[in-house]
N, C-alpha and C. Protein backbone atom coordinates (compact mmCIF):
# COMPACT_ATOMS: atom_id res chain seq x y z
N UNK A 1 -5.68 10.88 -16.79
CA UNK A 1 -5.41 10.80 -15.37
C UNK A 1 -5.72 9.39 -14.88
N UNK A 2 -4.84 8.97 -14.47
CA UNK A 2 -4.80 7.52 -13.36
C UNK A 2 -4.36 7.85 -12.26
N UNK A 3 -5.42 6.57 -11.44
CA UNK A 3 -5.22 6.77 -9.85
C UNK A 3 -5.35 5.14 -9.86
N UNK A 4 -4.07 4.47 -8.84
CA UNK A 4 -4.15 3.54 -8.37
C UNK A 4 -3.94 3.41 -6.93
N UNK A 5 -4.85 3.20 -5.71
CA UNK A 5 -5.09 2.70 -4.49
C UNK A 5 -4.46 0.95 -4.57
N UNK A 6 -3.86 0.84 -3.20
CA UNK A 6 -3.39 0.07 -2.94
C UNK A 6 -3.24 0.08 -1.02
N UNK A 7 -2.67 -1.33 -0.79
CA UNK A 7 -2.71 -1.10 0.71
C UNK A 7 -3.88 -1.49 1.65
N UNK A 8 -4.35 -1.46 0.81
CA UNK A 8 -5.85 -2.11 2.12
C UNK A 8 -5.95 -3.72 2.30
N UNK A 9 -6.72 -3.90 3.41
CA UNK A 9 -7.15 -5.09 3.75
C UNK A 9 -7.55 -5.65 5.21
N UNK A 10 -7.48 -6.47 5.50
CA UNK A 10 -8.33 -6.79 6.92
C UNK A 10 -7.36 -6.67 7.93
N UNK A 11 -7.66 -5.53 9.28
CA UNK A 11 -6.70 -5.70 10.34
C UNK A 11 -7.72 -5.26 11.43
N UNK A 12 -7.01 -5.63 12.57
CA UNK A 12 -7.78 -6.05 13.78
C UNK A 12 -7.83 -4.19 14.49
N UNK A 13 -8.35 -4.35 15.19
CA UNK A 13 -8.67 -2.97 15.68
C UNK A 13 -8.03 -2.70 16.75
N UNK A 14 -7.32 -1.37 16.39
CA UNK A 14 -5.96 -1.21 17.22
C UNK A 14 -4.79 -1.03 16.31
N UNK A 15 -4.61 -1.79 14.88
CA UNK A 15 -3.77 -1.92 14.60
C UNK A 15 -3.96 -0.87 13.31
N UNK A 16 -2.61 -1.43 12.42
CA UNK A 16 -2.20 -0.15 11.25
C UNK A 16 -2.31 -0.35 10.03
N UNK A 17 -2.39 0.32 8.96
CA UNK A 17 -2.19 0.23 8.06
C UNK A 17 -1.30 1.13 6.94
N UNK A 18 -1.17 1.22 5.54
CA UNK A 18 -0.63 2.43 5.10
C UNK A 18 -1.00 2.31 3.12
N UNK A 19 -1.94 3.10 3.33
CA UNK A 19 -2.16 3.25 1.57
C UNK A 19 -1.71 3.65 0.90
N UNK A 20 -1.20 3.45 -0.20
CA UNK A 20 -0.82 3.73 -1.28
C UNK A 20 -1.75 4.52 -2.90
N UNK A 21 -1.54 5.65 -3.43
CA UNK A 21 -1.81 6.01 -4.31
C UNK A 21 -0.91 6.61 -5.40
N UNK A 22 -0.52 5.77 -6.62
CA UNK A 22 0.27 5.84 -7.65
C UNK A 22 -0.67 6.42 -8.41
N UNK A 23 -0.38 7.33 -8.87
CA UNK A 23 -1.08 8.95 -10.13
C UNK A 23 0.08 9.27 -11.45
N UNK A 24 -0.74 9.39 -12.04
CA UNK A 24 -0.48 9.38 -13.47
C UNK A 24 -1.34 10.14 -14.30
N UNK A 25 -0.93 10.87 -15.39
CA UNK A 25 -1.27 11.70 -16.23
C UNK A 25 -1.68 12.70 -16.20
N UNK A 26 -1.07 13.88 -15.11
CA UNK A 26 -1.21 14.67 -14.75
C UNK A 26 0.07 15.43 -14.27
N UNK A 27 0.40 16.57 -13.89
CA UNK A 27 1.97 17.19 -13.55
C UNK A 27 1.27 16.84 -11.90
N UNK A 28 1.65 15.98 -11.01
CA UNK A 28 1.62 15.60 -9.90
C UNK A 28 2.18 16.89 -8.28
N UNK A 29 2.35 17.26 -8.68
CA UNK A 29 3.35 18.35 -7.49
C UNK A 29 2.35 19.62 -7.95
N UNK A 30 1.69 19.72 -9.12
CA UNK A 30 1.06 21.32 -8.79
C UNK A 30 -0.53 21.11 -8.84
N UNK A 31 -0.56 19.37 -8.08
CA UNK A 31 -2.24 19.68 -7.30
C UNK A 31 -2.40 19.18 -5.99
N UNK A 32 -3.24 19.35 -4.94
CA UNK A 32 -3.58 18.70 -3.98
C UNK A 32 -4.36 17.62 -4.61
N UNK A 33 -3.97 16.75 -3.40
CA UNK A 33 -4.56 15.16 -3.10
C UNK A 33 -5.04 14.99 -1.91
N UNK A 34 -6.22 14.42 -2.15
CA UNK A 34 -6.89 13.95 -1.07
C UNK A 34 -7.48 12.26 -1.09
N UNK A 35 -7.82 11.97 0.03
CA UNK A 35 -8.12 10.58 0.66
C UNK A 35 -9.61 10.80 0.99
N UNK A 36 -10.53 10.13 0.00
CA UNK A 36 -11.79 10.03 1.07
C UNK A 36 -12.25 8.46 1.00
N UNK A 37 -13.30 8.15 1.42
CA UNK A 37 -13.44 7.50 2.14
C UNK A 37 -14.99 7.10 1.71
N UNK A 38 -15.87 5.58 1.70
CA UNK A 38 -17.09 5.30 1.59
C UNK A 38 -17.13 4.32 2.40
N UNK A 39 -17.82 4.61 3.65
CA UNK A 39 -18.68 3.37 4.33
C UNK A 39 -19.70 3.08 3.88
N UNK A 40 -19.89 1.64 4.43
CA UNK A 40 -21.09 0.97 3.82
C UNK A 40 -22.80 1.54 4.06
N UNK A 41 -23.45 2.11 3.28
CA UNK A 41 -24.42 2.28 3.51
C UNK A 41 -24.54 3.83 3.76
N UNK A 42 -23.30 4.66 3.79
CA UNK A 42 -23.32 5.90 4.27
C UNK A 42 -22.73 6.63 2.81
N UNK A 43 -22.54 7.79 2.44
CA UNK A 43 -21.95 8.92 1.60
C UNK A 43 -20.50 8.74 1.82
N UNK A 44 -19.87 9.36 0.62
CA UNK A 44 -18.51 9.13 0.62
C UNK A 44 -17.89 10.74 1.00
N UNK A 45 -16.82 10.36 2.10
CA UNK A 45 -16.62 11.41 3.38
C UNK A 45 -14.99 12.16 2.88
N UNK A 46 -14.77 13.04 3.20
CA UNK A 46 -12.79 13.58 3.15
C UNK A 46 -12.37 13.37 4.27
N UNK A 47 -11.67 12.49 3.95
CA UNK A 47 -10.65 11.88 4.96
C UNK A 47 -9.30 12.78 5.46
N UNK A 48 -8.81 13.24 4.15
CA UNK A 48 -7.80 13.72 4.56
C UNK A 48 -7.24 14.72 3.25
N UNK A 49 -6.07 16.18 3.29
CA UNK A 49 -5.84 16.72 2.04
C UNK A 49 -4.53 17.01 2.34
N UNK A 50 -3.66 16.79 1.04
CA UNK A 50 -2.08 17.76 1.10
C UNK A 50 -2.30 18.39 0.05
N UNK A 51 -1.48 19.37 0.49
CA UNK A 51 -1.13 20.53 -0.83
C UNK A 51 0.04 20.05 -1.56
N UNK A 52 0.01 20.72 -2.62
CA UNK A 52 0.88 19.47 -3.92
C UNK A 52 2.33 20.13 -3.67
N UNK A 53 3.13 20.31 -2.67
CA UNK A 53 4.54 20.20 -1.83
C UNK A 53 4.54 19.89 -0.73
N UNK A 54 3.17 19.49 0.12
CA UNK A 54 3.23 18.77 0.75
C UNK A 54 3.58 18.93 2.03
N UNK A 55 3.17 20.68 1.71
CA UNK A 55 3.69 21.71 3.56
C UNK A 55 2.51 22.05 4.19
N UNK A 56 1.33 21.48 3.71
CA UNK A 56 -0.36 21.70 4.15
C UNK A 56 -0.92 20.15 4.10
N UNK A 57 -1.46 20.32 5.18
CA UNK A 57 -2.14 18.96 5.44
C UNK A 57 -3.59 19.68 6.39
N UNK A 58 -4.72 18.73 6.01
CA UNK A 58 -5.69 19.01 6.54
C UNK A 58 -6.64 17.74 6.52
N UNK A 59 -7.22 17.52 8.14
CA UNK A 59 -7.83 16.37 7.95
C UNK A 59 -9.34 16.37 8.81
N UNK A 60 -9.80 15.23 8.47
CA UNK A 60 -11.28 15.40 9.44
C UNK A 60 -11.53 15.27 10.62
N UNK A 61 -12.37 15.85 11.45
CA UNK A 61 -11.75 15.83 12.89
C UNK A 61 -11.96 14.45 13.23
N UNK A 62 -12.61 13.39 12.66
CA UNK A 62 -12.35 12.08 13.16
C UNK A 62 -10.88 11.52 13.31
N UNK A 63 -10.33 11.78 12.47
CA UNK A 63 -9.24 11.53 12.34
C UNK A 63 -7.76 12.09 12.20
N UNK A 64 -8.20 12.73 12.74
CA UNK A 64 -6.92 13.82 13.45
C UNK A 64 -6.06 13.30 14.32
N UNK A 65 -4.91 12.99 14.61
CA UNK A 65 -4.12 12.72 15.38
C UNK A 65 -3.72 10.67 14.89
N UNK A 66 -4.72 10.21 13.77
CA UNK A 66 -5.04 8.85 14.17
C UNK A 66 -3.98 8.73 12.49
N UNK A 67 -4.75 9.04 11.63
CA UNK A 67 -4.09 9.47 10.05
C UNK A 67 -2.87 10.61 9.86
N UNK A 68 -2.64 10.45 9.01
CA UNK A 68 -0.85 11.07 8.69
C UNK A 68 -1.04 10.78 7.15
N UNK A 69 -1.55 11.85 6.29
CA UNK A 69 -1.32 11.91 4.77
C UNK A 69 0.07 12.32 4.41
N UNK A 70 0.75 11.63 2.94
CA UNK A 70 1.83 12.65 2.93
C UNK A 70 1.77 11.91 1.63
N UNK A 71 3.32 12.41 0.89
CA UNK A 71 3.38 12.56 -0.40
C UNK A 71 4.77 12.22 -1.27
N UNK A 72 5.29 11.47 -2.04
CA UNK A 72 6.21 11.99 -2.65
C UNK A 72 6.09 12.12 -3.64
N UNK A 73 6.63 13.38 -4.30
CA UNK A 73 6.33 13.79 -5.88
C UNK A 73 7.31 13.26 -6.41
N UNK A 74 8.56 13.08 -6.53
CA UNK A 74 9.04 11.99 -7.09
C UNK A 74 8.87 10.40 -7.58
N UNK A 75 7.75 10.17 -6.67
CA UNK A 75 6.81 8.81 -7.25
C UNK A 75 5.80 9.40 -7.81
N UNK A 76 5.32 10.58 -7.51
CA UNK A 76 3.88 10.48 -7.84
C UNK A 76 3.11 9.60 -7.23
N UNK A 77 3.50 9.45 -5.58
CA UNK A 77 2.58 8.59 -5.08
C UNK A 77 1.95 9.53 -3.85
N UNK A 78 0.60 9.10 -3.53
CA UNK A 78 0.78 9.74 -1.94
C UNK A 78 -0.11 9.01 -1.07
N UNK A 79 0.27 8.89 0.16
CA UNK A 79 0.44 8.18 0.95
C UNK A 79 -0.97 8.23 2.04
N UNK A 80 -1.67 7.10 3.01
CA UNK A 80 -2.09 7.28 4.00
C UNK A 80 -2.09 6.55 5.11
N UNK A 81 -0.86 7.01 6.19
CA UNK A 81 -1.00 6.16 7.37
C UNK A 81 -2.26 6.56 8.35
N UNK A 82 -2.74 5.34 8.54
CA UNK A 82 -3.90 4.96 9.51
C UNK A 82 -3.55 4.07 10.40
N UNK A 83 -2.97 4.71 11.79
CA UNK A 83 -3.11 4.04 13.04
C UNK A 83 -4.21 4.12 14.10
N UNK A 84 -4.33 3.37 15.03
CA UNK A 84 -5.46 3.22 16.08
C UNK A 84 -7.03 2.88 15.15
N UNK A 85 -6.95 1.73 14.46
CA UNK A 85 -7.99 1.83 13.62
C UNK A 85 -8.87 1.03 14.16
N UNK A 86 -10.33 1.56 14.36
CA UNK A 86 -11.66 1.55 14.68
C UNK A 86 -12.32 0.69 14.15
N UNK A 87 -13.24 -0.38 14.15
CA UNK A 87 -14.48 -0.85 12.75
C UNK A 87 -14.82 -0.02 12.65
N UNK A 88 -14.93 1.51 12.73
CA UNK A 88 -16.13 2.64 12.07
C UNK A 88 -15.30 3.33 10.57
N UNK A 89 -13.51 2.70 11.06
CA UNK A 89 -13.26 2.78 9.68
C UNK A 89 -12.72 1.98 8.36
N UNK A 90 -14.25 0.46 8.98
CA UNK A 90 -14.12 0.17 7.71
C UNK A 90 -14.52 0.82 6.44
N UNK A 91 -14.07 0.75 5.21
CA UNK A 91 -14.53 1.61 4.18
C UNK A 91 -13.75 1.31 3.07
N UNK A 92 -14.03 1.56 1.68
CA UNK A 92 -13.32 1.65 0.75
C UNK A 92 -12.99 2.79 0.78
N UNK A 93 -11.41 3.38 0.52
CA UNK A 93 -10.72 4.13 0.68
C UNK A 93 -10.08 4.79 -0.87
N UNK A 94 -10.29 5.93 -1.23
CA UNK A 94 -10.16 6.46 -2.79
C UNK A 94 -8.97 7.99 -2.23
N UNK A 95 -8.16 7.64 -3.72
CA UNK A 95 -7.81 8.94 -3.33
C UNK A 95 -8.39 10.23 -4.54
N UNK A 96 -7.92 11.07 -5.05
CA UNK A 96 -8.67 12.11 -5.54
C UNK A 96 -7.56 13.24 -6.06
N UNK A 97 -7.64 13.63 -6.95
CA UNK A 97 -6.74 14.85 -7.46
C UNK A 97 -7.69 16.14 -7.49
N UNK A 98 -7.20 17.02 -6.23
CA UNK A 98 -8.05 17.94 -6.21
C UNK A 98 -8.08 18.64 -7.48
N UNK A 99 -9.30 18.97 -8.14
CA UNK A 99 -9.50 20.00 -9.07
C UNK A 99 -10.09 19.01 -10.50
N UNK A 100 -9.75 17.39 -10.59
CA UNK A 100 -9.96 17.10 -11.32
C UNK A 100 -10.93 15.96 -11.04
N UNK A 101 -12.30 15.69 -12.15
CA UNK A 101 -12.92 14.27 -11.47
C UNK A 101 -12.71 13.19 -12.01
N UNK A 102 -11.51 12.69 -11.04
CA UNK A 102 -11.03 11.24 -11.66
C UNK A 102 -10.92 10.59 -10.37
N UNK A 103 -12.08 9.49 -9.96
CA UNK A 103 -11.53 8.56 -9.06
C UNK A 103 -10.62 7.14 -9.32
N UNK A 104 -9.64 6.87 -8.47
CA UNK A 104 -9.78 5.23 -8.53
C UNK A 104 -10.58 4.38 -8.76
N UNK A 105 -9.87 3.29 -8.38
CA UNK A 105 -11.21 1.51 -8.14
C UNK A 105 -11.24 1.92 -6.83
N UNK A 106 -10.56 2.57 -5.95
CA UNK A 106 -10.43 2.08 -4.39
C UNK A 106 -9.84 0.98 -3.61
N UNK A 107 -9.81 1.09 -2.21
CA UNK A 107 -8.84 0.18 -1.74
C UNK A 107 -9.64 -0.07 -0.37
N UNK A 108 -10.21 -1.57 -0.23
CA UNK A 108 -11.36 -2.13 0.77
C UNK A 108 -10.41 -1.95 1.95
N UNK A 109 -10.88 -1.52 3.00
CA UNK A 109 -10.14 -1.49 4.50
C UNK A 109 -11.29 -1.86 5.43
N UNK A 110 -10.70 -3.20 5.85
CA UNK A 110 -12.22 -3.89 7.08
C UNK A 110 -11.10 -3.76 8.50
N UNK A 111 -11.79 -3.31 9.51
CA UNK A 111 -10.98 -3.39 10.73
C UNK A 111 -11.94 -4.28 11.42
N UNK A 112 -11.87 -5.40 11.62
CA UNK A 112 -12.81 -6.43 12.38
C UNK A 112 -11.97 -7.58 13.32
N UNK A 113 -12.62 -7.91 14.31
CA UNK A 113 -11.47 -8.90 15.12
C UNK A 113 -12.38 -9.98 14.66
């Protein structure tokens, strides 16, 4: 199993971003994926989950209305838009194959003006 994060980097607060996670070695469409999340100095949090077709989405109430997970199984990629972004979410950003323990490297996201 491979997980590659991508997509992060420094944006001003207010503004957007959109991550990327390319997965590998695994049948991709018959697991959920999820997005969590490590701030500095704090535990690493669930950000966000789809179900592996991608008709269930479930996210944390921080970020409800702000994030938009999604998926295509034809890449084997899946996705996380993050608009209206906060400094509270700076963080390295991982995604996760539910059921299995394989993380990424992660993907640094600083929202700082």
């Amino acid at each position: 199993v491979q997980l590659v994060e991508s997509g992060g980097g420094l944006v001003q607060p207010g503004g957007s971003l959109r991550l990327s996670c390319a997965a590998s070695g695994f049948t991709f469409r018959r697991y959920a994926m999820s997005w969590y999340r490590r701030a500095p100095g704090k535990e690493r949090e669930l950000v966000a989950t789809i179900s592996g077709y991608g008709d269930n989405t479930d996210y944390a109430a921080s970020m409800k209305g702000r994030f938009t997970i999604s998926r295509d199984n034809a890449k084997t990629t899946v996705y996380l838009q993050m608009n209206s972004l906060k400094p509270d979410d700076t963080a390295v950003y991982y995604c996760k194959v539910e059921g299995i323990n394989t993380w990424g490297q992660g993907t640094q996201v600083t929202v700082s003006s």
